[in-house]
C-alpha atoms as a PDB file:
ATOM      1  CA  UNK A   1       7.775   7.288  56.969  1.00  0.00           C
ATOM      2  CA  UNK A   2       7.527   3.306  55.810  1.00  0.00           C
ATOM      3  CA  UNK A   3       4.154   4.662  54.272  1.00  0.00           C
ATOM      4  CA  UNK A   4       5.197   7.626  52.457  1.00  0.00           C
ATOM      5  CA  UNK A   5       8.385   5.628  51.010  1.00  0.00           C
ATOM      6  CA  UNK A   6       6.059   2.755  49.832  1.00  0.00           C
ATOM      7  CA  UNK A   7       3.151   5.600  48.364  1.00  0.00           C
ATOM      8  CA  UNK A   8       6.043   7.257  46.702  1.00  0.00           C
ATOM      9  CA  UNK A   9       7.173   3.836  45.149  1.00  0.00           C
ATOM     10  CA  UNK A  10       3.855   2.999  43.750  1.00  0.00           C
ATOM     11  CA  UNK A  11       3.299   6.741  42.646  1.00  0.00           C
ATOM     12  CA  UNK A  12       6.698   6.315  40.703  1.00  0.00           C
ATOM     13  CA  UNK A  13       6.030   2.982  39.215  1.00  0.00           C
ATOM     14  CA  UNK A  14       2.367   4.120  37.957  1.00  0.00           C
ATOM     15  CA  UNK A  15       3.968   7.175  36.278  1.00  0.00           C
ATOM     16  CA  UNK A  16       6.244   4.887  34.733  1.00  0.00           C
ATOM     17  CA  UNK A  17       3.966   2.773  32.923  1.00  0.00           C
ATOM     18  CA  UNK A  18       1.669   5.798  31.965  1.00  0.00           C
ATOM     19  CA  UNK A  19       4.554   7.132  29.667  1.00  0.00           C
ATOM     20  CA  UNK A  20       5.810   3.753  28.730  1.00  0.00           C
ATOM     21  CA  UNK A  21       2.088   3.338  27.663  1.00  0.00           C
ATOM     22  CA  UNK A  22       2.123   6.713  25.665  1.00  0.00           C
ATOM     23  CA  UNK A  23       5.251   5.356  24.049  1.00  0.00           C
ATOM     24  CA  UNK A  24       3.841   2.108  22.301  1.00  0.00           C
ATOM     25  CA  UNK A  25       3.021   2.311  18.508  1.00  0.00           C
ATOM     26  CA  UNK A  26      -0.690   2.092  18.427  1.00  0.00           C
ATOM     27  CA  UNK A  27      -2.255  -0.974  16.654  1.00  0.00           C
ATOM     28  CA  UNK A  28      -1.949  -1.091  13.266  1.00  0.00           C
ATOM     29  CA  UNK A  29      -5.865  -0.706  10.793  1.00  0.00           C
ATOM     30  CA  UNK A  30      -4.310  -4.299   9.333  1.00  0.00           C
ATOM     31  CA  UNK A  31      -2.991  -6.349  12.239  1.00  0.00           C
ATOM     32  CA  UNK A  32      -7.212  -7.730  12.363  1.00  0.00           C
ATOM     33  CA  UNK A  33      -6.508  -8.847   8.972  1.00  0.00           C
ATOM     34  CA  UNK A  34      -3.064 -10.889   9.732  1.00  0.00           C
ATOM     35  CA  UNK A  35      -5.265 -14.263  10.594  1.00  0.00           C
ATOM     36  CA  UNK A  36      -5.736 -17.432   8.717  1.00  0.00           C
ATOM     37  CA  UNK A  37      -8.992 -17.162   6.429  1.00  0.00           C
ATOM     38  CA  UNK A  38     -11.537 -19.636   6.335  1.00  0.00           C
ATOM     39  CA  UNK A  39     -11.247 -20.039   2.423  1.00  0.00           C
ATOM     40  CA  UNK A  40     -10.673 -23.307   0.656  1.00  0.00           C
ATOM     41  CA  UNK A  41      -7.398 -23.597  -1.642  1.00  0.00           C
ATOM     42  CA  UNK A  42     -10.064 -23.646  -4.818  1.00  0.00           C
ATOM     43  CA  UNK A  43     -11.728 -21.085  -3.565  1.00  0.00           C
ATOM     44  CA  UNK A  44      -8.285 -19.150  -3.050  1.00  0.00           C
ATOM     45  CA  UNK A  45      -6.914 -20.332  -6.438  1.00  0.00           C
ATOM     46  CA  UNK A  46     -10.747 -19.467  -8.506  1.00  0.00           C
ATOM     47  CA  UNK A  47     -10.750 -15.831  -6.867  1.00  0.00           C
ATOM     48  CA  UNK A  48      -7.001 -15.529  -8.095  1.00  0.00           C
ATOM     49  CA  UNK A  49      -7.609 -16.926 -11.712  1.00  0.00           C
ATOM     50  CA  UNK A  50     -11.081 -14.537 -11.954  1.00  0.00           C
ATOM     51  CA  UNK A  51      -8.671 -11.229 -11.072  1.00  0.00           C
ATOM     52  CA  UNK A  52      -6.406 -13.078 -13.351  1.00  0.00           C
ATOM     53  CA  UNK A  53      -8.807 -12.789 -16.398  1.00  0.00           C
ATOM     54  CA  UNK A  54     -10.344  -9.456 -15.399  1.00  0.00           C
ATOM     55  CA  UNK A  55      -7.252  -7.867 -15.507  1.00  0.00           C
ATOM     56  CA  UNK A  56      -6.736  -9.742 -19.066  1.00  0.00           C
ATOM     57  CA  UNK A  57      -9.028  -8.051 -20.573  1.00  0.00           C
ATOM     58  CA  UNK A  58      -9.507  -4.284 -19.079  1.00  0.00           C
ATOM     59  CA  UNK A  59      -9.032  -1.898 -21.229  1.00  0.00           C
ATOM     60  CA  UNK A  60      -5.620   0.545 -19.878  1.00  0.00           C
ATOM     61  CA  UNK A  61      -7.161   3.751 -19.800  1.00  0.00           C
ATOM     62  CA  UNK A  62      -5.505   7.035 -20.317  1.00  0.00           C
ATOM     63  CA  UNK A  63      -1.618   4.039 -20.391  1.00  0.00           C
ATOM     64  CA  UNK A  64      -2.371   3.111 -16.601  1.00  0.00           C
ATOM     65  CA  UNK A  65      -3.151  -0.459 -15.784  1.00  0.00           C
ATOM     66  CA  UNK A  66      -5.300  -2.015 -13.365  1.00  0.00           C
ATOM     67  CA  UNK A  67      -3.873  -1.644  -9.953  1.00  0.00           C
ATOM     68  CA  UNK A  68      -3.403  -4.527  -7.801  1.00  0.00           C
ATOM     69  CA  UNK A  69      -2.290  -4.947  -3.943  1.00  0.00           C
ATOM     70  CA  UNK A  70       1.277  -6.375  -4.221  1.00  0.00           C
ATOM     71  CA  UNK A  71       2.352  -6.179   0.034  1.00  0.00           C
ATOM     72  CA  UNK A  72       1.624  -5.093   3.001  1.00  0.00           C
ATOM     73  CA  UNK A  73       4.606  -2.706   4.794  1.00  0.00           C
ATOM     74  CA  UNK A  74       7.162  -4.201   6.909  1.00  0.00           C
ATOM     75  CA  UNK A  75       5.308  -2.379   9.691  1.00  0.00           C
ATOM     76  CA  UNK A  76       1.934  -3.276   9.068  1.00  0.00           C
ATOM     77  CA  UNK A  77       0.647   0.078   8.622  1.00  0.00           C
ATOM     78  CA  UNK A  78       0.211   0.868   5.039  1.00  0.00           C
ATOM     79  CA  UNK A  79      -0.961  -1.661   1.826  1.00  0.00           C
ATOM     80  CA  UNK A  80       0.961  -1.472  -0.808  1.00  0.00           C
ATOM     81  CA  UNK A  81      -0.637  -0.978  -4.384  1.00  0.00           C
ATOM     82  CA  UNK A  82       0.967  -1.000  -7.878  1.00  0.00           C
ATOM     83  CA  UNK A  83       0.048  -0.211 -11.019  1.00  0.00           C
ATOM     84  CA  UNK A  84       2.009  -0.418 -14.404  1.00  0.00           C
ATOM     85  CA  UNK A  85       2.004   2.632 -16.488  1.00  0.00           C
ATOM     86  CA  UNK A  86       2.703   2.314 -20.468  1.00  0.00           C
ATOM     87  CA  UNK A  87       4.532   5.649 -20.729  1.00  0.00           C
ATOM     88  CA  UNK A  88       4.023   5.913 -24.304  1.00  0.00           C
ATOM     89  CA  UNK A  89       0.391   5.781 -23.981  1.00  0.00           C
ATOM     90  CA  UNK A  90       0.474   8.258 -21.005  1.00  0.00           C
ATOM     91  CA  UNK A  91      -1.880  11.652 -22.029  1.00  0.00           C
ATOM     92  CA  UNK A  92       1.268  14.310 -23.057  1.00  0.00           C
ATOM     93  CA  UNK A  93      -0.037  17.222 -21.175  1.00  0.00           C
ATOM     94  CA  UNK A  94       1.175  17.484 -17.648  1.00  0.00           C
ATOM     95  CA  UNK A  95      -2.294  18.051 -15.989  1.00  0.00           C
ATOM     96  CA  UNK A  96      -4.068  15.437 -17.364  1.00  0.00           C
ATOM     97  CA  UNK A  97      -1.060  13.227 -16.893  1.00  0.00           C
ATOM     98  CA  UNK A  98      -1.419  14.196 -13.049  1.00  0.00           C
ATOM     99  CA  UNK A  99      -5.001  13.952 -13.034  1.00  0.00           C
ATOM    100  CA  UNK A 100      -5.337  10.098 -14.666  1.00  0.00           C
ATOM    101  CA  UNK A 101      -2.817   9.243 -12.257  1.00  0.00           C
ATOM    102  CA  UNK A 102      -4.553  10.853  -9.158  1.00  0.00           C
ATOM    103  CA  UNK A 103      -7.984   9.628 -10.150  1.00  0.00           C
ATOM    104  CA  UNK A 104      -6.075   5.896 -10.372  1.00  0.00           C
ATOM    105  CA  UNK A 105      -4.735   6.549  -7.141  1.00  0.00           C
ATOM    106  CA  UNK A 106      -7.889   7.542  -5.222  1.00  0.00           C
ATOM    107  CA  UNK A 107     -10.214   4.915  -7.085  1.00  0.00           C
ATOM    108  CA  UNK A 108      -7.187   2.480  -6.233  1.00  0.00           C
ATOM    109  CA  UNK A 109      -7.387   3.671  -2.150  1.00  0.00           C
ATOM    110  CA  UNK A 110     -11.086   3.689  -1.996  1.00  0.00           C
ATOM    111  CA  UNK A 111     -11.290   0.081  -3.327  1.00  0.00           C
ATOM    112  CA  UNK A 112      -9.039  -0.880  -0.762  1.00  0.00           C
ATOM    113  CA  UNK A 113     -10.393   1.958   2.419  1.00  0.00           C
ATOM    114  CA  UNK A 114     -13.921  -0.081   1.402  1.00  0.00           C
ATOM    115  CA  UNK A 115     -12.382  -3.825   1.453  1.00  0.00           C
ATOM    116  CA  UNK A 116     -10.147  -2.894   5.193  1.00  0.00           C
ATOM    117  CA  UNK A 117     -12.833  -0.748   6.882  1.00  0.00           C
ATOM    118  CA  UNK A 118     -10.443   2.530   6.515  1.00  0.00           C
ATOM    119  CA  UNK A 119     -12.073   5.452   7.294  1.00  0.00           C
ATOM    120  CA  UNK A 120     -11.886   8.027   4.341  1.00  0.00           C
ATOM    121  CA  UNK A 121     -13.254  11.100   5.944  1.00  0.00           C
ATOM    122  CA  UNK A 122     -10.124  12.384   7.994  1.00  0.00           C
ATOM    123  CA  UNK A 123      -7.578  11.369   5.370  1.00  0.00           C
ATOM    124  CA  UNK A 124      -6.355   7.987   7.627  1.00  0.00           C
ATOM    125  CA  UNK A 125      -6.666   5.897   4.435  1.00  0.00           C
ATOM    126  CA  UNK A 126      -4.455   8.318   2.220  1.00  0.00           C
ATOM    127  CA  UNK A 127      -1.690   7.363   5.020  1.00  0.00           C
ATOM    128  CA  UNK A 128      -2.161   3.528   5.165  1.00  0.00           C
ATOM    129  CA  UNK A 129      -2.410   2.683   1.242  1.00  0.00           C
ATOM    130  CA  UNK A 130       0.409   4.052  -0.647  1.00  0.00           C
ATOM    131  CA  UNK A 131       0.129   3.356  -4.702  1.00  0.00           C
ATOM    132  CA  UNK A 132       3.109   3.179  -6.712  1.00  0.00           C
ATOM    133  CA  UNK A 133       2.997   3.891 -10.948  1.00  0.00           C
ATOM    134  CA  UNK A 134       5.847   1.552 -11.977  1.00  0.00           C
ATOM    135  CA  UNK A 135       7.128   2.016 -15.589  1.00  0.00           C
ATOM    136  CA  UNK A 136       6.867  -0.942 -17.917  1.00  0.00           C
ATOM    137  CA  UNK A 137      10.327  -1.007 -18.676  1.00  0.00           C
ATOM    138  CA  UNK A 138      10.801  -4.604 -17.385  1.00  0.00           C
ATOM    139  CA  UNK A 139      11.926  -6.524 -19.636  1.00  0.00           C
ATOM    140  CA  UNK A 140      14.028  -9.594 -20.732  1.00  0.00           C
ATOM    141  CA  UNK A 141      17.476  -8.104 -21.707  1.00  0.00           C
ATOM    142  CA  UNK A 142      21.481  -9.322 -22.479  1.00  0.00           C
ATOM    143  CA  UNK A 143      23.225  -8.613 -18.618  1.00  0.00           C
ATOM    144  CA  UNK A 144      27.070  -8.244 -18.934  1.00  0.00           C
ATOM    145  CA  UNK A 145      27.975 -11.346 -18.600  1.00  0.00           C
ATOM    146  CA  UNK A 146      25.842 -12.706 -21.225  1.00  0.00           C
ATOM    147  CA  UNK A 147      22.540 -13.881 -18.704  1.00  0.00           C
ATOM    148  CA  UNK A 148      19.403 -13.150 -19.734  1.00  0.00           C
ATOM    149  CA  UNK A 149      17.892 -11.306 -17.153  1.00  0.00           C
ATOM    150  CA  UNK A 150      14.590  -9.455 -16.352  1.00  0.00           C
ATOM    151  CA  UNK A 151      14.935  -5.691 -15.760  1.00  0.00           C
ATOM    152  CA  UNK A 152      12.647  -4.599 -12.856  1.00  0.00           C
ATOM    153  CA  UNK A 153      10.611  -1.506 -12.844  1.00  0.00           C
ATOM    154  CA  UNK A 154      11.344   1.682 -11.833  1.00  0.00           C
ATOM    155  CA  UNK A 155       8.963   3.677 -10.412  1.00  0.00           C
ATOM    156  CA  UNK A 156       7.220   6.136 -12.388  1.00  0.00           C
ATOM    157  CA  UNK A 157       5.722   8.199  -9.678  1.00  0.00           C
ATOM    158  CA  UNK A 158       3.891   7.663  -6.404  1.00  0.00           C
ATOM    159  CA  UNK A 159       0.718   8.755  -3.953  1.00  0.00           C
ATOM    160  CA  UNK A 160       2.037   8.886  -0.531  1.00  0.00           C
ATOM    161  CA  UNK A 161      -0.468   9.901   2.297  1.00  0.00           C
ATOM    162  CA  UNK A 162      -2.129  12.441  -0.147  1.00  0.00           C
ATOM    163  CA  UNK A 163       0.865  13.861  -2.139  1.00  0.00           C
ATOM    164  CA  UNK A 164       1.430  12.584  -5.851  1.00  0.00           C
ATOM    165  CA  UNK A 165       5.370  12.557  -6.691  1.00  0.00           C
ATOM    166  CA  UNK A 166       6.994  11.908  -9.751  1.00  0.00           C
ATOM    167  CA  UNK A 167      10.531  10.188  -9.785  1.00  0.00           C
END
């Protein structure tokens, strides 16, 4: 009887952690990124003045800017990209407005699939890099209460794991 109780115990207690195991998030494709790197601060600050000047002097194809990282999610699980877009300069007809912001987005998650080791063949990058078009409406303007303030950007539209949206 002792030996049935105690085989039923341990039974119980392995299911247990089985589904508690099948509960956990899995790891996120990032969290091997999330230690120091071995790079010196001029090394650090030369890389960030090159991208810097790069960026400087790009043409902005089709009103879309260069996209950039700008975070990583609260969660780990998806880089954040963002590029500007000069609406004025935007192509007027719809589908080539969708496809100059598609081709950004893809060139923008390939870039970054090649950089974190993502694997782009069943779609996993399209759900850990999500690339926001912000408008270039921020600027300096007169608040309320007589403050100069800077007006953020509103986003323009976004690619979110393989659907583009507009807002």
């Amino acid at each position: 009887m002792k030996t049935s109780i105690a085989t039923l115990a341990l039974l119980l207690s392995s299911l247990s952690l089985a589904v508690q195991s099948k509960k956990s998030n899995p790891t996120s494709p990032f969290d091997k990124f999330m230690v120091p790197a071995k790079i010196s601060e001029l090394d650090y600050h030369t890389v960030r003045a090159n991208q810097d000047m790069i960026k400087g002097y790009v043409d902005i194809p089709n009103g879309i800017g260069v996209p950039e990282i700008s975070a990583l999610s609260d969660d780990h699980r998806r880089i954040i990209v963002k590029a500007v877009v000069y609406e004025k300069h935007l192509p007027k007809d719809h589908d080539e407005l969708k496809n100059a912001l598609l081709f950004t987005a893809y060139r923008a998650i390939g870039s970054v699939a090649s950089e974190f080791d993502l694997n782009t063949d069943d779609k996993s990058a399209h759900r850990a890099v999500r690339v926001e078009f912000l408008s270039n409406h921020s600027r300096l303007k007169d608040t309320p209460n007589g403050i100069v303030g800077l007006v953020p950007s509103t986003v323009y539209a976004d690619f979110t794991d393989g659907e583009l949206t507009f807002h």
